[in-house]
N, C-alpha and C. Protein backbone atom coordinates (compact mmCIF):
# COMPACT_ATOMS: atom_id res chain seq x y z
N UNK A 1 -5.41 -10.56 -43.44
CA UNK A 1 -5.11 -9.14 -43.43
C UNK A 1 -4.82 -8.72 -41.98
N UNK A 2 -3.83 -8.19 -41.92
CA UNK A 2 -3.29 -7.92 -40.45
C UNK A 2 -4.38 -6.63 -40.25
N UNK A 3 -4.82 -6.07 -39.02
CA UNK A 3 -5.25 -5.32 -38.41
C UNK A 3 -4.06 -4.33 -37.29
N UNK A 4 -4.19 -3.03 -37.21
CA UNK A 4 -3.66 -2.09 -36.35
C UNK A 4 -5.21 -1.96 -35.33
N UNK A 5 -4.51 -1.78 -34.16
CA UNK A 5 -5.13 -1.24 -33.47
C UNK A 5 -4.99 -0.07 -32.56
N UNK A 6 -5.78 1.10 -32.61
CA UNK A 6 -5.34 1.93 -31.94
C UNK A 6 -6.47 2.36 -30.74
N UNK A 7 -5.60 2.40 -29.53
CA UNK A 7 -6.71 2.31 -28.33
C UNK A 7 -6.84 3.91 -27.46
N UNK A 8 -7.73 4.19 -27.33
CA UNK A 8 -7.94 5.62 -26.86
C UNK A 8 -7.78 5.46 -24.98
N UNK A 9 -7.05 6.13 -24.66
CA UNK A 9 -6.39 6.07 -23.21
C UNK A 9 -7.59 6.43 -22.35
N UNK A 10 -8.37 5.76 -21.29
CA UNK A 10 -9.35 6.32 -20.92
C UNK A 10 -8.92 6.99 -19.11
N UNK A 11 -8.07 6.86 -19.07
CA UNK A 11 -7.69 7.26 -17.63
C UNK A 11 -8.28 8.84 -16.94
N UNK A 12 -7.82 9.43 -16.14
CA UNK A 12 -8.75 10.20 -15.54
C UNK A 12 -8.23 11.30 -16.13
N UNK A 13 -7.06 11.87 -17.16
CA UNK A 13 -6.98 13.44 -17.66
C UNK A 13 -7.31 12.88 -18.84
N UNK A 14 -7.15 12.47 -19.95
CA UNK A 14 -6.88 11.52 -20.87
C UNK A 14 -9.10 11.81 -21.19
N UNK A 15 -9.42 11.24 -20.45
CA UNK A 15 -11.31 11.02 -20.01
C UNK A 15 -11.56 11.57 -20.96
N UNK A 16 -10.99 12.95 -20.55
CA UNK A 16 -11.49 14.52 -21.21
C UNK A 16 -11.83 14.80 -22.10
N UNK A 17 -10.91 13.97 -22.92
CA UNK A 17 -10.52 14.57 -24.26
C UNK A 17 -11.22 13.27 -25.27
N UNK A 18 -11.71 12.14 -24.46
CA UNK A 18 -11.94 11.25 -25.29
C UNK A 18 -13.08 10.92 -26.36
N UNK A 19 -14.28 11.67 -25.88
CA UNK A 19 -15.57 12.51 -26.82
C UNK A 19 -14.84 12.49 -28.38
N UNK A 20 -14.51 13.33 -27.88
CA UNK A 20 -13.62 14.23 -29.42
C UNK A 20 -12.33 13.33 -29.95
N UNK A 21 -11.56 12.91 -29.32
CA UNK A 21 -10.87 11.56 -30.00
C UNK A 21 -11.20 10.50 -30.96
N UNK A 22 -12.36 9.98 -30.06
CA UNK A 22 -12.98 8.93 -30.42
C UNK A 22 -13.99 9.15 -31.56
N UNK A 23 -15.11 10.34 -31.18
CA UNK A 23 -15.40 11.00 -32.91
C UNK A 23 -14.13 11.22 -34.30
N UNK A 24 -13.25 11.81 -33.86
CA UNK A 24 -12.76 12.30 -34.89
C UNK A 24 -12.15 10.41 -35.73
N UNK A 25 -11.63 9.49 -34.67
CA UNK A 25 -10.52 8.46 -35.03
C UNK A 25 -11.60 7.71 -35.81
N UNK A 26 -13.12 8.01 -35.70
CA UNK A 26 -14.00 6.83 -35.87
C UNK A 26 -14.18 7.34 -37.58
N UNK A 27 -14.26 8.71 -37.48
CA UNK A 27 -14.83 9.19 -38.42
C UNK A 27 -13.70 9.31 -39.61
N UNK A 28 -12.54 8.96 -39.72
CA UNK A 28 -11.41 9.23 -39.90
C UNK A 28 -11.40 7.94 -40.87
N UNK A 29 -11.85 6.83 -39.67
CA UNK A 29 -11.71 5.16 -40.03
C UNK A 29 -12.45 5.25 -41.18
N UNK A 30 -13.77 5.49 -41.30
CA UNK A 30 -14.59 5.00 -41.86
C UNK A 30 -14.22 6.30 -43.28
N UNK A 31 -14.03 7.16 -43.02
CA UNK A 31 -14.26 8.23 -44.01
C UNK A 31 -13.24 7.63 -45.36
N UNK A 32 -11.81 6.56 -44.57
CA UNK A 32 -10.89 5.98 -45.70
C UNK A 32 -10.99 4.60 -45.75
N UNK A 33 -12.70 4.28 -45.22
CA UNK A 33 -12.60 2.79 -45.85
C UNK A 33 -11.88 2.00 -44.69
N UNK A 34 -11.32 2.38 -44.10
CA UNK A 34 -9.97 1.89 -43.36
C UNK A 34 -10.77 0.58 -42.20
N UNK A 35 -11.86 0.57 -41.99
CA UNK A 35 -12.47 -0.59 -41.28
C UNK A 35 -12.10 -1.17 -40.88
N UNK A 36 -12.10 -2.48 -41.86
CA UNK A 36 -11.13 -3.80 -41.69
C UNK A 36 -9.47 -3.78 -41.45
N UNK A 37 -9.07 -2.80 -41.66
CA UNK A 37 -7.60 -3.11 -41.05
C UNK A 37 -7.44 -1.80 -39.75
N UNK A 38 -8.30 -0.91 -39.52
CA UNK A 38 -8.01 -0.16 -38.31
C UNK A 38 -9.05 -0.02 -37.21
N UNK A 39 -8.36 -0.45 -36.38
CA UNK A 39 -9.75 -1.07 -35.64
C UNK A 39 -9.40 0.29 -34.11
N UNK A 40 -10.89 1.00 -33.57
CA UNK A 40 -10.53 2.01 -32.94
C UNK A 40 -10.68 1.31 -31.38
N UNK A 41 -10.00 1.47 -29.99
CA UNK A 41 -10.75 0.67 -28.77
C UNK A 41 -10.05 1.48 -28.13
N UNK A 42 -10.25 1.43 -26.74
CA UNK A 42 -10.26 2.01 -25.68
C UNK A 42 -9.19 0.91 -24.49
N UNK A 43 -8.63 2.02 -23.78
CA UNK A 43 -7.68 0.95 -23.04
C UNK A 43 -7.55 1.77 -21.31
N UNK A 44 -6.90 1.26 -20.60
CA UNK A 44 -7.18 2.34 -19.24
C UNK A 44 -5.84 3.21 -19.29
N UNK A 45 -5.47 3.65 -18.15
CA UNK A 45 -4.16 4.49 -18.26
C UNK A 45 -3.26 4.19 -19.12
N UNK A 46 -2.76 4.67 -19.38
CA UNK A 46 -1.13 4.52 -20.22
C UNK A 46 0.10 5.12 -19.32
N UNK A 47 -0.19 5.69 -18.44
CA UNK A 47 0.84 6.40 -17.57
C UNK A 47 1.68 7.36 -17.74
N UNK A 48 0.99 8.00 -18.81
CA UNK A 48 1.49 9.20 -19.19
C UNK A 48 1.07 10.73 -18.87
N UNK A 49 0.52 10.78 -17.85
CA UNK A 49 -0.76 11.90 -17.92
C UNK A 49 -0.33 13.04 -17.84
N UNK A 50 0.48 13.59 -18.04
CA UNK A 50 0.67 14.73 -18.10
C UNK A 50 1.13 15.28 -19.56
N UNK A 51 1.16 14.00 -20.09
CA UNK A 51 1.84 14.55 -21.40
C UNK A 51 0.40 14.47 -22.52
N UNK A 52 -0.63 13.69 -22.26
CA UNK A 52 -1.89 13.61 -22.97
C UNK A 52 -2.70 14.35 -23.57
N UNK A 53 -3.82 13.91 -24.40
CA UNK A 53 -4.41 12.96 -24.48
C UNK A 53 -3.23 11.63 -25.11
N UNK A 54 -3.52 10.86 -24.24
CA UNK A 54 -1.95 9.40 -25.32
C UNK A 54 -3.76 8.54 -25.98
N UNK A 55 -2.87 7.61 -26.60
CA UNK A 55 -2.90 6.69 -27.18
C UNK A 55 -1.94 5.45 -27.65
N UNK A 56 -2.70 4.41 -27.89
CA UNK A 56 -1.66 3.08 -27.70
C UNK A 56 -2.05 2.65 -29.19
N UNK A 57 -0.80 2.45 -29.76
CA UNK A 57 -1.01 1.65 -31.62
C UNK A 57 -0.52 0.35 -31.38
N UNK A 58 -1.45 -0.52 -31.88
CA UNK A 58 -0.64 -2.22 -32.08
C UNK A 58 -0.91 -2.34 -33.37
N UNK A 59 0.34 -2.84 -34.10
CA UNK A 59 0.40 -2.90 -34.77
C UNK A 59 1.48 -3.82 -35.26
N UNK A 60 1.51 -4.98 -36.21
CA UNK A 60 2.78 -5.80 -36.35
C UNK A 60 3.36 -6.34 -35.06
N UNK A 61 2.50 -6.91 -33.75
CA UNK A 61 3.57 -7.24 -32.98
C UNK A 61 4.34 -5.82 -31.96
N UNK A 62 3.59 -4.92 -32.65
CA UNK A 62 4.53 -3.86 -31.96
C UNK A 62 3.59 -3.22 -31.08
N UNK A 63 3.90 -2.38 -30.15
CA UNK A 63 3.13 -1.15 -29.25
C UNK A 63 4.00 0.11 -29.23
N UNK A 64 3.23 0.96 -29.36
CA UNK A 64 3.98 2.38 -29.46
C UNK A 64 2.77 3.65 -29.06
N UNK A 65 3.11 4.23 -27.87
CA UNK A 65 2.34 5.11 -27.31
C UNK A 65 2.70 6.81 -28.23
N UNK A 66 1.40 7.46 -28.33
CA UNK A 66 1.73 8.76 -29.17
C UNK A 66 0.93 9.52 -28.09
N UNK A 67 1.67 10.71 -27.93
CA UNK A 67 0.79 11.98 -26.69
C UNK A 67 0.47 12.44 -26.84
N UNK A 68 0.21 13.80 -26.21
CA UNK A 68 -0.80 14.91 -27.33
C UNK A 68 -1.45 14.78 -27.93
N UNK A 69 -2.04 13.79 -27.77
CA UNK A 69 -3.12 13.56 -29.32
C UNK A 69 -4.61 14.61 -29.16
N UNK A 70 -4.54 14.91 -30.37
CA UNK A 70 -5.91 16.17 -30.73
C UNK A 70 -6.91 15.03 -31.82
N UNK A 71 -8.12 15.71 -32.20
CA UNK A 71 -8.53 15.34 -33.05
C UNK A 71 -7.70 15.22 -34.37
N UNK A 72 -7.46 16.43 -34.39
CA UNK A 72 -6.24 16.15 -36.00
C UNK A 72 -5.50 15.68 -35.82
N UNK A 73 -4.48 15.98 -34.93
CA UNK A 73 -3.89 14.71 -34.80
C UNK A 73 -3.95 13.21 -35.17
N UNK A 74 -4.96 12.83 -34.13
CA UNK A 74 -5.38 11.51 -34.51
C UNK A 74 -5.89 10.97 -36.22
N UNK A 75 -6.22 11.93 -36.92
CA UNK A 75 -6.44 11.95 -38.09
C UNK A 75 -5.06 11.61 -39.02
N UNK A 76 -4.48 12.61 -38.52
CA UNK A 76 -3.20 12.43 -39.48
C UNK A 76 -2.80 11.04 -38.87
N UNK A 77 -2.91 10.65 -37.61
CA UNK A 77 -1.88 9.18 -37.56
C UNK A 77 -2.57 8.28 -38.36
N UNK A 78 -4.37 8.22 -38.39
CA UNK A 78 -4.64 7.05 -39.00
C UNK A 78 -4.70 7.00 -40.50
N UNK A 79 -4.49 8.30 -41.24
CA UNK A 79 -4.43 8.59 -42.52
C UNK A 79 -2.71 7.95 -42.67
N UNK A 80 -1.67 7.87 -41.88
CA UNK A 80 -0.77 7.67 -42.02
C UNK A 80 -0.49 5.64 -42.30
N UNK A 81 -1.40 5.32 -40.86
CA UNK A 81 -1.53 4.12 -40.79
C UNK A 81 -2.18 3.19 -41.78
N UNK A 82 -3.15 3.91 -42.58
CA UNK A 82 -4.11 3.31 -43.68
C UNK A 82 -3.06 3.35 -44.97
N UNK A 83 -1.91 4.04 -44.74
CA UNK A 83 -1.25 4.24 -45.94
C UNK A 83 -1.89 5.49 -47.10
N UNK A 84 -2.28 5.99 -45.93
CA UNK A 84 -3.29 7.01 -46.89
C UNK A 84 -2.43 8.66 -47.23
N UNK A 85 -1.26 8.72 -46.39
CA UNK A 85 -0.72 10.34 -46.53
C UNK A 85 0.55 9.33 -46.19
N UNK A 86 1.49 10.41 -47.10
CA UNK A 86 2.75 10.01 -46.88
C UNK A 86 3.74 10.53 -45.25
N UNK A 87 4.71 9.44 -45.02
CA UNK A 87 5.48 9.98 -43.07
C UNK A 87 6.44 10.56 -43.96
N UNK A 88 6.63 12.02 -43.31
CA UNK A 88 7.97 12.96 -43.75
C UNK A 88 8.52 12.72 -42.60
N UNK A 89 9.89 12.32 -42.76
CA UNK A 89 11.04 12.47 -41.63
C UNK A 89 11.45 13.77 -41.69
N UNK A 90 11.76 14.13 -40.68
CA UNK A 90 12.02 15.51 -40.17
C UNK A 90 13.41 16.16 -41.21
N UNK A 91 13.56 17.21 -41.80
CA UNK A 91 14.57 17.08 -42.49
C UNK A 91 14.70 16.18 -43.98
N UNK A 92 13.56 15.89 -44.23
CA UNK A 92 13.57 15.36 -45.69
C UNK A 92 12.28 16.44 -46.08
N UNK A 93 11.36 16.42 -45.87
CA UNK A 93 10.56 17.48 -46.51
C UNK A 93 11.15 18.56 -47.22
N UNK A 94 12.12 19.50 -46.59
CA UNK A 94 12.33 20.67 -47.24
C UNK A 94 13.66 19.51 -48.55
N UNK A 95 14.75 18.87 -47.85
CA UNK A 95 15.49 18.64 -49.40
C UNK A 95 14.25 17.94 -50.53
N UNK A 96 13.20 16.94 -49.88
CA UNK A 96 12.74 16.76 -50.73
C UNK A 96 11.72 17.69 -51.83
N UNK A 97 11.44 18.84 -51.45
CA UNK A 97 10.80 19.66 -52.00
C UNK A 97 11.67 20.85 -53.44
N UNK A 98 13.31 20.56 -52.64
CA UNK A 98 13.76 21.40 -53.30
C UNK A 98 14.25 20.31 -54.72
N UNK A 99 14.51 18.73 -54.44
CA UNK A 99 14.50 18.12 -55.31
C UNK A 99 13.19 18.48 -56.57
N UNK A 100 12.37 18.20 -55.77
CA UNK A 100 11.09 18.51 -56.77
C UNK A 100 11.06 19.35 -57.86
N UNK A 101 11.64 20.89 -56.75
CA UNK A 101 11.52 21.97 -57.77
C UNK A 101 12.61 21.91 -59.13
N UNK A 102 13.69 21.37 -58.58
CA UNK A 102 15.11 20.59 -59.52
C UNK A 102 14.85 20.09 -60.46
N UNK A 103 13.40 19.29 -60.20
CA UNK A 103 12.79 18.06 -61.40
C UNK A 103 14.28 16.85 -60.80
N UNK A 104 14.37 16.65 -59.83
CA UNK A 104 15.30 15.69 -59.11
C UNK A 104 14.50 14.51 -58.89
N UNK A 105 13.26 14.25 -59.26
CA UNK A 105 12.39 13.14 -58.19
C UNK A 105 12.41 12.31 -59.32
């Protein structure tokens, strides 16, 4: 079973915010079971600091930094990552909604 990992940026603005990150991502993990495939860690700068709190996802071979991260935030990414809430691309939500109402789906 492949594992994601998502690492909480500990650098010096980033610090701040990491209390509350790290509660919410932990509580997030465990609240969907998500354990064994989402694993939460800590990493040093990311070099983003002005745009923060970041975070770093590995996942598949891949790395991909996300900014701003809030508690909810971070919720919604790992609810996303567990396969647990569906990713709306920008611009499909509303046609897809109006499909819905159509009985189009």
């Amino acid at each position: 079973m492949s594992q994601t990992h998502i690492k909480l940026c500990t650098g010096k603005h980033c610090s701040r915010q990491y209390p509350s990150l790290h509660a919410a991502a932990t509580k997030k993990v465990f609240a969907l079971h998500a354990e064994a495939t989402i694993v939460i860690d800590r990493c040093g700068c990311l070099g983003q600091c002005e745009k923060g709190p970041n975070i770093l996802i590995e996942q598949h071979g891949k790395n991909e930094i996300q900014t701003g991260m809030t508690p909810f935030k971070i919720g919604d990414k790992i609810e996303q990552l567990a396969g647990k809430k569906p990713i709306i691309v920008s611009g499909q939500a509303k046609k897809s909604l109006n499909d819905l109402l159509k009985g189009g789906f």
